[in-house]
C-alpha atoms as a PDB file:
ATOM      1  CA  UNK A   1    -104.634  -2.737-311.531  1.00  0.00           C
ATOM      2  CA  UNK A   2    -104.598  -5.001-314.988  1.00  0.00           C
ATOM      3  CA  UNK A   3    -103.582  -8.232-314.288  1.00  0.00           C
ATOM      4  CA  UNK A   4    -100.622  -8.933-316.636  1.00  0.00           C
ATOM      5  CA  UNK A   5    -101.316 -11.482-319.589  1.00  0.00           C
ATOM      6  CA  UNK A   6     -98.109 -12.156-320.971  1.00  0.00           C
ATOM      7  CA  UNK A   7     -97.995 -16.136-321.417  1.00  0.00           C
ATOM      8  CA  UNK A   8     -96.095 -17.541-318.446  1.00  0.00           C
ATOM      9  CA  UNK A   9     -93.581 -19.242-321.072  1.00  0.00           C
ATOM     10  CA  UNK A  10     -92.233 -15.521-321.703  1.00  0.00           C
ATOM     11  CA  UNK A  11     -90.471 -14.949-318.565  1.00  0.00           C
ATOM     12  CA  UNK A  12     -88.645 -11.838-318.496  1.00  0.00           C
ATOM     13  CA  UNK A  13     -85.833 -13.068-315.807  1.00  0.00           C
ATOM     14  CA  UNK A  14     -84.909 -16.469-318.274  1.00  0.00           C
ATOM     15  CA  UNK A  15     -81.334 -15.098-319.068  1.00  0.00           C
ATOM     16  CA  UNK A  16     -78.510 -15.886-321.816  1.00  0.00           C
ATOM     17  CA  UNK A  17     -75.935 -14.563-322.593  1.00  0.00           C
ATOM     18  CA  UNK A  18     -76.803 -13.019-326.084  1.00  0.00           C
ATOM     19  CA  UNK A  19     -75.052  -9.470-326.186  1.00  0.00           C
ATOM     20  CA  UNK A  20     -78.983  -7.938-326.607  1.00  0.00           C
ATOM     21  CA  UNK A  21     -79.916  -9.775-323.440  1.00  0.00           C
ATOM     22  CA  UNK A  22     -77.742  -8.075-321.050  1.00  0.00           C
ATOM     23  CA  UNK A  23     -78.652  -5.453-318.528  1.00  0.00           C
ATOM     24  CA  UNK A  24     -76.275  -2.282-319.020  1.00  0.00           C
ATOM     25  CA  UNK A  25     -76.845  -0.138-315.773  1.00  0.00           C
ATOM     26  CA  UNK A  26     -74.543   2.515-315.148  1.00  0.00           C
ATOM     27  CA  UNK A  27     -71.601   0.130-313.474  1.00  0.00           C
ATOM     28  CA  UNK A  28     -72.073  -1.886-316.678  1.00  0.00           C
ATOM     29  CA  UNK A  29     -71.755   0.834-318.837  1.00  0.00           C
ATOM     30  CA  UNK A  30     -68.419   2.007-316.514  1.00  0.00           C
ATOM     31  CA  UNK A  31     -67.028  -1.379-316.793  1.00  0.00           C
ATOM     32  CA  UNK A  32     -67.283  -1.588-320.533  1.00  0.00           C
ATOM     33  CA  UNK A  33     -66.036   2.029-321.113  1.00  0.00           C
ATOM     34  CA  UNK A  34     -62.708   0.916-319.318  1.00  0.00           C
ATOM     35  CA  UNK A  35     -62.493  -1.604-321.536  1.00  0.00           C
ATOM     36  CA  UNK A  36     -63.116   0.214-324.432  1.00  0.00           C
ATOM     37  CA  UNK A  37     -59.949   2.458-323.148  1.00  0.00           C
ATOM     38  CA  UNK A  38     -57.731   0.154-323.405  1.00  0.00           C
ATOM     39  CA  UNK A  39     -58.232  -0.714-327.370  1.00  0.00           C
ATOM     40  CA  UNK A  40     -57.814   3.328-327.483  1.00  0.00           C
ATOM     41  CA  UNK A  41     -54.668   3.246-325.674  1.00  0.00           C
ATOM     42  CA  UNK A  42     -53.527   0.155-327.125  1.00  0.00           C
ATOM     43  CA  UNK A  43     -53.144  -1.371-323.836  1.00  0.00           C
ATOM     44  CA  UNK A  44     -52.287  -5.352-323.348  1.00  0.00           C
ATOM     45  CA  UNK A  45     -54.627  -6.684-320.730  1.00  0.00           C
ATOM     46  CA  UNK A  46     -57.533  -6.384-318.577  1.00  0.00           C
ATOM     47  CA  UNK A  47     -59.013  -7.700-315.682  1.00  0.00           C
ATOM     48  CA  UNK A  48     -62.664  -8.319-314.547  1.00  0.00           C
ATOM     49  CA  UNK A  49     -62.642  -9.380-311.185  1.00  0.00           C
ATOM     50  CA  UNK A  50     -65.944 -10.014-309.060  1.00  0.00           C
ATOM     51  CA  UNK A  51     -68.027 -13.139-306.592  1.00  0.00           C
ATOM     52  CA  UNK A  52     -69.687 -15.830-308.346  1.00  0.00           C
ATOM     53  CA  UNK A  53     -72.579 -14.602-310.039  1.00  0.00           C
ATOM     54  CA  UNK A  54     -71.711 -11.078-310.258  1.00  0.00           C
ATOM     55  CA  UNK A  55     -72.212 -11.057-314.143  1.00  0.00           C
ATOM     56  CA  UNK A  56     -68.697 -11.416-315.198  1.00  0.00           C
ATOM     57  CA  UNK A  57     -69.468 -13.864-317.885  1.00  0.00           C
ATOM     58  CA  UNK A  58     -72.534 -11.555-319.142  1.00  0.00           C
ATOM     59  CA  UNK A  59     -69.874  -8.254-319.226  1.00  0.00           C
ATOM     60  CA  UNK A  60     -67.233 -10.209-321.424  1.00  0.00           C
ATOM     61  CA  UNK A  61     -70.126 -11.445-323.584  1.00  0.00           C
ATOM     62  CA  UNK A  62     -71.176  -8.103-323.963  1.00  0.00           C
ATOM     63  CA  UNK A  63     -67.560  -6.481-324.127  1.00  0.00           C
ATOM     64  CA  UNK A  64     -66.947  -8.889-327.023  1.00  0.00           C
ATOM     65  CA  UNK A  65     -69.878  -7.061-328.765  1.00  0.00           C
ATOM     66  CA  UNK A  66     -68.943  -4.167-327.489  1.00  0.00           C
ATOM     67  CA  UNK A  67     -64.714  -4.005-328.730  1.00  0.00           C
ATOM     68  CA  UNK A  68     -66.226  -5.854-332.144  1.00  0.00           C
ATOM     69  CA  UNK A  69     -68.006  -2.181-332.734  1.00  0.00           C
ATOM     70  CA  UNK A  70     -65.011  -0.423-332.097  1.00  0.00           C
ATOM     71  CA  UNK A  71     -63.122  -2.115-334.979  1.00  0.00           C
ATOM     72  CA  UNK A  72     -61.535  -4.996-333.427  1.00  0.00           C
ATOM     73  CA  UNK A  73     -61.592  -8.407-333.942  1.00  0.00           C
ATOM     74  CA  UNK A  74     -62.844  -9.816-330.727  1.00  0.00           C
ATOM     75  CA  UNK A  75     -63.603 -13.392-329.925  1.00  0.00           C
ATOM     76  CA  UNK A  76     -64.773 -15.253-326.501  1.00  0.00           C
ATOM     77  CA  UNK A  77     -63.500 -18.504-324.996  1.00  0.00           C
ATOM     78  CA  UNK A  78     -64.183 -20.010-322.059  1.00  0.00           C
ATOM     79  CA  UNK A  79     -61.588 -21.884-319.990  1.00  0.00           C
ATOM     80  CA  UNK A  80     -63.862 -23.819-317.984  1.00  0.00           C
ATOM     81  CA  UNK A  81     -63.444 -27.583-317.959  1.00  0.00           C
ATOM     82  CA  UNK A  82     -60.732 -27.424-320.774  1.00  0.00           C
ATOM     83  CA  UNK A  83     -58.163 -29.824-321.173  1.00  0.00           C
ATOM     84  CA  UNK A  84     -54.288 -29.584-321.202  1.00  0.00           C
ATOM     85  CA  UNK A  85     -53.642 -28.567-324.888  1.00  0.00           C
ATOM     86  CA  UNK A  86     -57.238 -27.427-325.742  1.00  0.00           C
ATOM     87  CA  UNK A  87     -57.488 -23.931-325.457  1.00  0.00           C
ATOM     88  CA  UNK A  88     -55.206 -22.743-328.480  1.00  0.00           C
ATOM     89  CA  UNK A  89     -57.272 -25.046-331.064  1.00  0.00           C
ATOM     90  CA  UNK A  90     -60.482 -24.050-329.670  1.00  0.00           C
ATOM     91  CA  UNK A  91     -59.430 -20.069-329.647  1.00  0.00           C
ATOM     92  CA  UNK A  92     -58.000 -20.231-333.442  1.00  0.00           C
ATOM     93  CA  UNK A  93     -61.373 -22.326-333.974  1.00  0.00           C
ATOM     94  CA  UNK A  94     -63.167 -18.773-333.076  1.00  0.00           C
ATOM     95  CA  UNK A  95     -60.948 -16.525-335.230  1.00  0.00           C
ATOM     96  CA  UNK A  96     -62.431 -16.430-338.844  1.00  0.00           C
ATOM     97  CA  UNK A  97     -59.228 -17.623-340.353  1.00  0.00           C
ATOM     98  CA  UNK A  98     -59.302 -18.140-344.081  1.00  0.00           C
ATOM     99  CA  UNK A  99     -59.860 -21.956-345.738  1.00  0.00           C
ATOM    100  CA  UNK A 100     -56.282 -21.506-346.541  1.00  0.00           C
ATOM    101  CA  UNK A 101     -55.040 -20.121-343.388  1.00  0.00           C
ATOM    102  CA  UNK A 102     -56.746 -22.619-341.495  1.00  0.00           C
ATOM    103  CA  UNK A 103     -55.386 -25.745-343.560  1.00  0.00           C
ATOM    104  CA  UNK A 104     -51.777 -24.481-343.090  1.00  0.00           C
ATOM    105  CA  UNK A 105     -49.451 -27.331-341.795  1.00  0.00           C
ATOM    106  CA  UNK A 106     -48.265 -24.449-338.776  1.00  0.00           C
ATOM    107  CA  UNK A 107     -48.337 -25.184-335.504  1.00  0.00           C
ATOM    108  CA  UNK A 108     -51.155 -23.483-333.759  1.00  0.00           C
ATOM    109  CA  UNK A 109     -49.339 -21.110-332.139  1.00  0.00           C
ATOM    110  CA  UNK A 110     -48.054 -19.854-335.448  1.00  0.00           C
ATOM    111  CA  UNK A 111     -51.171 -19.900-336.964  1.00  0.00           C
ATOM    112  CA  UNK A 112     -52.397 -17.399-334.005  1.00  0.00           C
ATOM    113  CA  UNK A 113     -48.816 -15.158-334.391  1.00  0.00           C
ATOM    114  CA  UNK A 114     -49.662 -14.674-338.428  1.00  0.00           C
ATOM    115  CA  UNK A 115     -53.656 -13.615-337.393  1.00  0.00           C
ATOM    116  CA  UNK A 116     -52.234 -10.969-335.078  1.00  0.00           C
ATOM    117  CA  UNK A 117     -49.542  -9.842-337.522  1.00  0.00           C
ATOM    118  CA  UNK A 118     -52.272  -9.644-340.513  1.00  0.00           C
ATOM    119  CA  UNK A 119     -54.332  -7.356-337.878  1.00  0.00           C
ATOM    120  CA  UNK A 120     -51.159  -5.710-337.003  1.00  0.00           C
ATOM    121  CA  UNK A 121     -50.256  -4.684-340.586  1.00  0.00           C
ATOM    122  CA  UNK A 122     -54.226  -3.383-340.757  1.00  0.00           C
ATOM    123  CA  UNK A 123     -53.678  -1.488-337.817  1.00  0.00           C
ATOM    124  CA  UNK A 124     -57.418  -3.862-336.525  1.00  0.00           C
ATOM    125  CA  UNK A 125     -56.912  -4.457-332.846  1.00  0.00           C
ATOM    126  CA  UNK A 126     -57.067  -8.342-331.910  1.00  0.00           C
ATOM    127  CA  UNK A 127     -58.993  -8.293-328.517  1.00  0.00           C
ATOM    128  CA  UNK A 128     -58.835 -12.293-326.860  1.00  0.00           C
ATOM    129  CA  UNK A 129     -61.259 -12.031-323.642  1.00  0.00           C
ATOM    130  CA  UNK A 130     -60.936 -14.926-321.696  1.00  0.00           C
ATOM    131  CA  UNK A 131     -63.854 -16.014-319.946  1.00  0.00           C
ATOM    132  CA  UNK A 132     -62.644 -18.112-316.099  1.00  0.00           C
ATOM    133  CA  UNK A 133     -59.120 -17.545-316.292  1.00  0.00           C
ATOM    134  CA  UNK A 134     -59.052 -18.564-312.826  1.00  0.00           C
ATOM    135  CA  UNK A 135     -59.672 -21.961-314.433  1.00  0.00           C
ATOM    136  CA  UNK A 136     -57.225 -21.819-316.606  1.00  0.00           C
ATOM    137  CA  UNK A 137     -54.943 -25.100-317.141  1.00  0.00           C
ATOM    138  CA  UNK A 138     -51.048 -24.565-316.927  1.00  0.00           C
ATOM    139  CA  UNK A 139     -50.477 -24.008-320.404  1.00  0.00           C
ATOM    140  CA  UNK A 140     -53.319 -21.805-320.858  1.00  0.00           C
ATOM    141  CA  UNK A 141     -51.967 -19.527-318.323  1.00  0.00           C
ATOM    142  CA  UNK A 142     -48.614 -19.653-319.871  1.00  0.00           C
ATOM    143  CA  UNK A 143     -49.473 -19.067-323.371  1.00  0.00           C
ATOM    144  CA  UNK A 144     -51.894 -15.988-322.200  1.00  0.00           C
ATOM    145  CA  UNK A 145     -49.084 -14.413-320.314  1.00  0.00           C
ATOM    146  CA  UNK A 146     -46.637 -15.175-323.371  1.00  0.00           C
ATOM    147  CA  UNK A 147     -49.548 -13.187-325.360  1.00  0.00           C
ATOM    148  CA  UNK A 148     -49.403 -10.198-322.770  1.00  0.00           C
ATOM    149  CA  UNK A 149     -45.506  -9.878-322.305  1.00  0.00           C
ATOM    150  CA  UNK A 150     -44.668 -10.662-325.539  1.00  0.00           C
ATOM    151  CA  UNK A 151     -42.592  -7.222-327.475  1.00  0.00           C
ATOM    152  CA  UNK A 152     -42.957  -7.956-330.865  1.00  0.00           C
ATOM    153  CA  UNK A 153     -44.900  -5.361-333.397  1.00  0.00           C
ATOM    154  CA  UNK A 154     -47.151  -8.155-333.945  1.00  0.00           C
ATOM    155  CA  UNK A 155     -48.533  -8.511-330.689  1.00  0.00           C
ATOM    156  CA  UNK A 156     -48.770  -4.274-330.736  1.00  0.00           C
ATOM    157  CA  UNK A 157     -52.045  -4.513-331.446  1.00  0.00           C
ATOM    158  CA  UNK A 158     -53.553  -7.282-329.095  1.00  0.00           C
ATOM    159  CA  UNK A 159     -55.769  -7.129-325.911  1.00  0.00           C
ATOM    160  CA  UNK A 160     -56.057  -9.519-323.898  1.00  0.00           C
ATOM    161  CA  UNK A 161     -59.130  -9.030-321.011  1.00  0.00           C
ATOM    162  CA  UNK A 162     -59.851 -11.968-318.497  1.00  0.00           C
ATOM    163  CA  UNK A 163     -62.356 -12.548-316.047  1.00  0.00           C
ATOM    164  CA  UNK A 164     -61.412 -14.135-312.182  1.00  0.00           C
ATOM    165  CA  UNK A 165     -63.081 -14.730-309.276  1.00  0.00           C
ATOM    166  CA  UNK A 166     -62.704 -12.340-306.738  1.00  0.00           C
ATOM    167  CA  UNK A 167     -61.934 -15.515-304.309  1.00  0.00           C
ATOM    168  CA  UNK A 168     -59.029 -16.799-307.007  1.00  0.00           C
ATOM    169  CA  UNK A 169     -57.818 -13.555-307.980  1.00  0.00           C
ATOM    170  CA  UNK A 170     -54.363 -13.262-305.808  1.00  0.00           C
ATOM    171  CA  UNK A 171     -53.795 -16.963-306.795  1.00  0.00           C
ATOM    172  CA  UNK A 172     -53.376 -16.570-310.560  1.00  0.00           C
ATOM    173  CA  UNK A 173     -49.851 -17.870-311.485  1.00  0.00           C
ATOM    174  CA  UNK A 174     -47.353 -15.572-312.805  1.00  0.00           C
ATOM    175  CA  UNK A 175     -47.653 -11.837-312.968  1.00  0.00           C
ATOM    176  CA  UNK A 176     -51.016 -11.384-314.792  1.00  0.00           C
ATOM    177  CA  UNK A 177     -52.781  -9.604-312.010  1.00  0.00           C
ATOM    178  CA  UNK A 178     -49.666  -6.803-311.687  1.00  0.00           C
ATOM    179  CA  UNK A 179     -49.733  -6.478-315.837  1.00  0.00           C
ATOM    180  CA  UNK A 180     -53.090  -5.457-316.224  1.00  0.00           C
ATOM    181  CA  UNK A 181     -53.695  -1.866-316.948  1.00  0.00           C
ATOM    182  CA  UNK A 182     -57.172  -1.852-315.691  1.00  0.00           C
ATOM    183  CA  UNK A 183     -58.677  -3.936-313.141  1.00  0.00           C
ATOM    184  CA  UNK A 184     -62.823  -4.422-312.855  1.00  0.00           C
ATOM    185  CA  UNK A 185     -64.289  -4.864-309.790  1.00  0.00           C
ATOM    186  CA  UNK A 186     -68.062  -5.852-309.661  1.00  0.00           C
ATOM    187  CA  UNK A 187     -69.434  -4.987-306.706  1.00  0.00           C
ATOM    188  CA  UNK A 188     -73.045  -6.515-305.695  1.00  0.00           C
ATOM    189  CA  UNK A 189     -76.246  -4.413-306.917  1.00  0.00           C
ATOM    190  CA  UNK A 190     -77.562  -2.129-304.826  1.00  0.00           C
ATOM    191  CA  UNK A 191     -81.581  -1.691-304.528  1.00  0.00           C
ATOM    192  CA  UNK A 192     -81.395   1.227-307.338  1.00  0.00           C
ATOM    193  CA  UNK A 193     -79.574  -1.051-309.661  1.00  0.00           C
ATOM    194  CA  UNK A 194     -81.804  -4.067-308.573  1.00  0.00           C
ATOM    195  CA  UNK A 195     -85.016  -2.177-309.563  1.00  0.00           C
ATOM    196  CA  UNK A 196     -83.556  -0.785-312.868  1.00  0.00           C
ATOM    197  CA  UNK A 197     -82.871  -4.277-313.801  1.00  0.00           C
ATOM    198  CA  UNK A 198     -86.704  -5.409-312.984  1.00  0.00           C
ATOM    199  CA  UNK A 199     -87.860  -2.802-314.876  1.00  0.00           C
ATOM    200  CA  UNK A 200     -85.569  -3.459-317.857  1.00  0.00           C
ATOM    201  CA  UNK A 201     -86.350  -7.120-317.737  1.00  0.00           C
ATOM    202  CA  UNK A 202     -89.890  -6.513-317.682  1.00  0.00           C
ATOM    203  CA  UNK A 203     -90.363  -4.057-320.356  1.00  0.00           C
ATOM    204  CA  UNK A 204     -88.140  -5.570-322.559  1.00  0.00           C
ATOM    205  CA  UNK A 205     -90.324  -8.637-322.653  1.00  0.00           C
ATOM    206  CA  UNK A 206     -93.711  -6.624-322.935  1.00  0.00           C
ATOM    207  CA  UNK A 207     -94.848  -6.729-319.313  1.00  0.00           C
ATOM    208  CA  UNK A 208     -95.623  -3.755-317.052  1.00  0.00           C
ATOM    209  CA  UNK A 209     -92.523  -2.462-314.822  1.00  0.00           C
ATOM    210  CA  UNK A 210     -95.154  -1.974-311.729  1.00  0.00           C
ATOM    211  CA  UNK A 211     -95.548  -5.771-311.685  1.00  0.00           C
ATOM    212  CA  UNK A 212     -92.502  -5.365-308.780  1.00  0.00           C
ATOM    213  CA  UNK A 213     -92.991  -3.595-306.250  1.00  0.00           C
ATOM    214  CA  UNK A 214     -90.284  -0.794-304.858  1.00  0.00           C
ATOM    215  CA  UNK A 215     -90.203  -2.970-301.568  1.00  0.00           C
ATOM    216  CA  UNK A 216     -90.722  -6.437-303.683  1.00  0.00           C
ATOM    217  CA  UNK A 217     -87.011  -4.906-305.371  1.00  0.00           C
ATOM    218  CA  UNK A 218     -85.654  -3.983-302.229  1.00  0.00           C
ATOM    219  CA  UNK A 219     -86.289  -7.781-300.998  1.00  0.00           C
ATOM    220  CA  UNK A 220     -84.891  -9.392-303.475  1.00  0.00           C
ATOM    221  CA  UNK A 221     -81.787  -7.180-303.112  1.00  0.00           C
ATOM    222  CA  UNK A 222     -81.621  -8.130-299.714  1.00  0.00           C
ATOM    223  CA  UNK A 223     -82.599 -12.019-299.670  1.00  0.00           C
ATOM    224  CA  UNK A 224     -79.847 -12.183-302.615  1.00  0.00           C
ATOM    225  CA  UNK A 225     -76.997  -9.693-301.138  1.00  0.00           C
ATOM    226  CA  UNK A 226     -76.783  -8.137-303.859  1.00  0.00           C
ATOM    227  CA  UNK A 227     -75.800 -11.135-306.376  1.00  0.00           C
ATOM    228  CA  UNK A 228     -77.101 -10.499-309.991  1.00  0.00           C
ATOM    229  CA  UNK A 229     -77.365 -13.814-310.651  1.00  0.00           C
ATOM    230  CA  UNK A 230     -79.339 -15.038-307.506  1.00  0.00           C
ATOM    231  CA  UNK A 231     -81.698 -12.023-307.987  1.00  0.00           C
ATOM    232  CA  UNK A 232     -82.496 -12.886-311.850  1.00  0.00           C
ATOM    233  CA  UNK A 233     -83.129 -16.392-310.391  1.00  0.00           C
ATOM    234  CA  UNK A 234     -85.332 -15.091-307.124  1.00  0.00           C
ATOM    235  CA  UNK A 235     -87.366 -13.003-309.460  1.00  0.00           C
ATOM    236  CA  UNK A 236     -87.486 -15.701-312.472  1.00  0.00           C
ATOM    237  CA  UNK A 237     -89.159 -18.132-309.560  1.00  0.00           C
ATOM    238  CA  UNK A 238     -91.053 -14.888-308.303  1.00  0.00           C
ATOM    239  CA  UNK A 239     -92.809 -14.440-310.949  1.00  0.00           C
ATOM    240  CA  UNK A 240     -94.304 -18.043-311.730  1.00  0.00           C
ATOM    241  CA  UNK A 241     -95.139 -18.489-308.284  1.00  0.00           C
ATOM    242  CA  UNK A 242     -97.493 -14.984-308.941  1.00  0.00           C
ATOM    243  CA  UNK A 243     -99.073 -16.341-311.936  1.00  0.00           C
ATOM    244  CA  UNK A 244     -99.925 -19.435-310.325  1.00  0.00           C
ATOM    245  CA  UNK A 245    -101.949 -17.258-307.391  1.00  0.00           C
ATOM    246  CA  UNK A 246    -102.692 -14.870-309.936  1.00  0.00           C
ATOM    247  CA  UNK A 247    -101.286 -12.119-308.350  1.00  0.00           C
ATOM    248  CA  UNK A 248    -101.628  -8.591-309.731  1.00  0.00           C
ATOM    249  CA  UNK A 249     -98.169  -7.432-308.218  1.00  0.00           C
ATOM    250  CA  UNK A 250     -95.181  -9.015-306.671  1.00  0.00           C
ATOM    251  CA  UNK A 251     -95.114  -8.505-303.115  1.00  0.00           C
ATOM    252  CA  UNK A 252     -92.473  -8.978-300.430  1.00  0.00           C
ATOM    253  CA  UNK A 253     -94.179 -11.133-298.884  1.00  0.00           C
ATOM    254  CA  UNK A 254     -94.355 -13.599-302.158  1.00  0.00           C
ATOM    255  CA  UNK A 255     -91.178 -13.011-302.581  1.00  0.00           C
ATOM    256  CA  UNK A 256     -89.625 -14.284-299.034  1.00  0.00           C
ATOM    257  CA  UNK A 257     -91.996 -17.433-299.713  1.00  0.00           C
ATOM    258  CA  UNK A 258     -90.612 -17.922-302.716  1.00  0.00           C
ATOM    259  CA  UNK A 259     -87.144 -17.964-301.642  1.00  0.00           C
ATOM    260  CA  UNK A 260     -88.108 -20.215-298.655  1.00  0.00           C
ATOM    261  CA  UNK A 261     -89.915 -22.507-300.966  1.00  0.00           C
ATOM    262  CA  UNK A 262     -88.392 -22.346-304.338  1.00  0.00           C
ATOM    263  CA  UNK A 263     -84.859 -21.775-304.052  1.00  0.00           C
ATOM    264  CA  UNK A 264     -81.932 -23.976-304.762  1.00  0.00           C
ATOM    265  CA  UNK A 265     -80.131 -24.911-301.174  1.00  0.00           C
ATOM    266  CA  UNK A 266     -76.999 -23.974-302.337  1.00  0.00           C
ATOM    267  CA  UNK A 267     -77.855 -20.979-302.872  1.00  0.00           C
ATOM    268  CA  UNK A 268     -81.022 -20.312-300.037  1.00  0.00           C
ATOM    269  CA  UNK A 269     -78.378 -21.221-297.446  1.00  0.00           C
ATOM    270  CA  UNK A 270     -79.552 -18.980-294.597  1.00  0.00           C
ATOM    271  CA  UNK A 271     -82.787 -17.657-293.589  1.00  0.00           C
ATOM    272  CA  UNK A 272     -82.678 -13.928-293.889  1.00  0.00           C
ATOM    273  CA  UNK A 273     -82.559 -12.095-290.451  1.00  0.00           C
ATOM    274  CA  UNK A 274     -85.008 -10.975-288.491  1.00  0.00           C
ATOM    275  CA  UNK A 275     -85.482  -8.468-285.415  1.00  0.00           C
ATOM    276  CA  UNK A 276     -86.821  -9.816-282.438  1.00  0.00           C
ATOM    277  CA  UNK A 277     -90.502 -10.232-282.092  1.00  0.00           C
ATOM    278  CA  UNK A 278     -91.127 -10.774-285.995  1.00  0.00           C
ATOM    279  CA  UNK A 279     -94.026 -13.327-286.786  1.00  0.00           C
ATOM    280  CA  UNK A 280     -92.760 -15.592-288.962  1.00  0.00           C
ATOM    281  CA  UNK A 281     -94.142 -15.191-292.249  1.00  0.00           C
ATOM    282  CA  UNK A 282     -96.871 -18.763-293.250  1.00  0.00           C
ATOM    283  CA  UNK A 283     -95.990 -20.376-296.170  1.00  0.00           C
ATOM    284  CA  UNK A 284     -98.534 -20.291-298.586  1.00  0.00           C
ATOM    285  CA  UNK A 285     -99.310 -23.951-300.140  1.00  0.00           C
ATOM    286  CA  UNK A 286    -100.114 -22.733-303.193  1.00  0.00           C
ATOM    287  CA  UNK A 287     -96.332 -21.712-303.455  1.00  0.00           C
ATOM    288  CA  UNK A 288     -95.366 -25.425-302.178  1.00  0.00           C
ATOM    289  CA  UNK A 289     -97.558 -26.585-305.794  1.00  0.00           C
ATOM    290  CA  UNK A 290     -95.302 -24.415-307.685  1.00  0.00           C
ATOM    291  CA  UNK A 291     -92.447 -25.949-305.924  1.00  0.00           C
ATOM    292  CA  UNK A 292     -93.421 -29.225-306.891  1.00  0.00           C
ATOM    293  CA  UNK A 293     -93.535 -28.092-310.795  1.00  0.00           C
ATOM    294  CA  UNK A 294     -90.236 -27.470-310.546  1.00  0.00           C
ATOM    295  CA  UNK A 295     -88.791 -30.873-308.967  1.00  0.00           C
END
């Protein structure tokens, strides 16, 4: 086989979340359809509901794209780490509001009821997605639910779509979770979906999709359960641990040293199992030099 000779600096597992940088598998591509429902049905809110690092941020990044092409005006924001009193300022800050609009001496909440009744009157859906609403302050939460509950024509027109942690999602306040109309649940990637994201990833960036192996995929599924997030990182630290032995293919075996050697311990918590009578696989100390490049 060719050794690949794509610079190590392009590394097809360094995500983002830039709408044209996220995988669409089929579960992706179910999730954002049942989003895209409810601008059709002029629904009020929707849930995305899945374990840390199951790509919720990556979907509503991509949904934002995704409702923008259907017509609506869709913006993102966060509510991670925000303050009492932030949110409102920093969504209106995200809405392309006029010089005029913007300078109005309105509260911000009015400000945000005259944007949805200009979108109203255009018959443009206004689609809010609300990245960690698990993390939502008080106020946050209670403006949001004002947003979903609210009867007026103006708000006719909105969607709202928040994403929760699966561990946080029974402990929202108020009666968001029974108001949505559609709830997603990301489930963890099987080995199918694992290997249809290495091959993405690795195309996409110019680089043969042999370089992984169909066992190499079905490790990293396994030493990761599944997590999207662990198995971009597993396979980002895979793959500069193959350059540096100059491997022509990742193995399983390079990848279980790897995760040994390379991996965060928050996140390489527990050895993965093994049946009885299993040698125990050597570390290679050419790996432990990679580890070292990356502190």
């Amino acid at each position: 086989m060719v050794r690949d000779t794509t610079p190590p600096q392009w590394n097809p597992f360094d995500g983002s979340l830039a709408a044209g940088d996220f995988f669409v598998g089929p579960a992706q591509e179910e999730a954002l359809a049942r989003l895209e429902w409810l601008v059709d049905e002029q629904q009020r809110l929707g849930l995305v509901v899945g374990p840390n690092g199951s790509g919720k941020s990556h979907l509503a990044a991509k949904a934002v794209w995704r409702l923008g092409a259907l017509g609506a005006e869709a913006v993102l924001l966060s509510l991670r780490g925000l303050r009492d009193g932030d949110w409102l300022e920093l969504l209106l800050d995200r809405l392309p509001l006029d010089p005029l609009s913007a300078a109005e001496p309105l509260r911000p909440w009015q400000k945000l009821e005259n944007r949805l009744r200009e979108n109203t009157l255009l018959e443009r859906p206004t689609a809010l997605v609300f990245d960690d609403l698990h993390e939502a302050t008080a106020d946050a939460l209670a403006g949001i639910e004002r947003l979903v509950s609210a009867a007026e024509p103006r708000f006719s027109r909105l969607l709202v779509v928040g994403t929760v942690a699966e561990h946080a999602a029974s402990q929202l306040a108020g009666d968001l979770v029974g108001r949505a109309a559609v709830r997603v649940d990301l489930a963890p990637w099987s080995e199918a979906e694992t290997g249809r994201f290495l091959a993405w990833a690795l195309l996409r960036t110019g680089r043969s999709a042999a370089l992984v192996s169909d066992s190499a995929a079905a490790t990293l599924t396994r030493l990761a359960s599944g997590v999207p997030r662990t198995i971009c990182q597993l396979a980002r630290l895979t793959v500069v641990a193959a350059e540096a032995e100059g491997l022509d293919q990742l193995d399983p075996l390079t990848v279980e040293r790897v995760w040994r050697e390379l991996m965060p311990a928050s996140v390489a918590t527990q050895e993965p199992r093994r049946h009885e009578g299993t040698e125990q696989t050597p570390v290679n100390p050419r790996v432990r030099a990679v580890r070292r490049l990356w502190g």
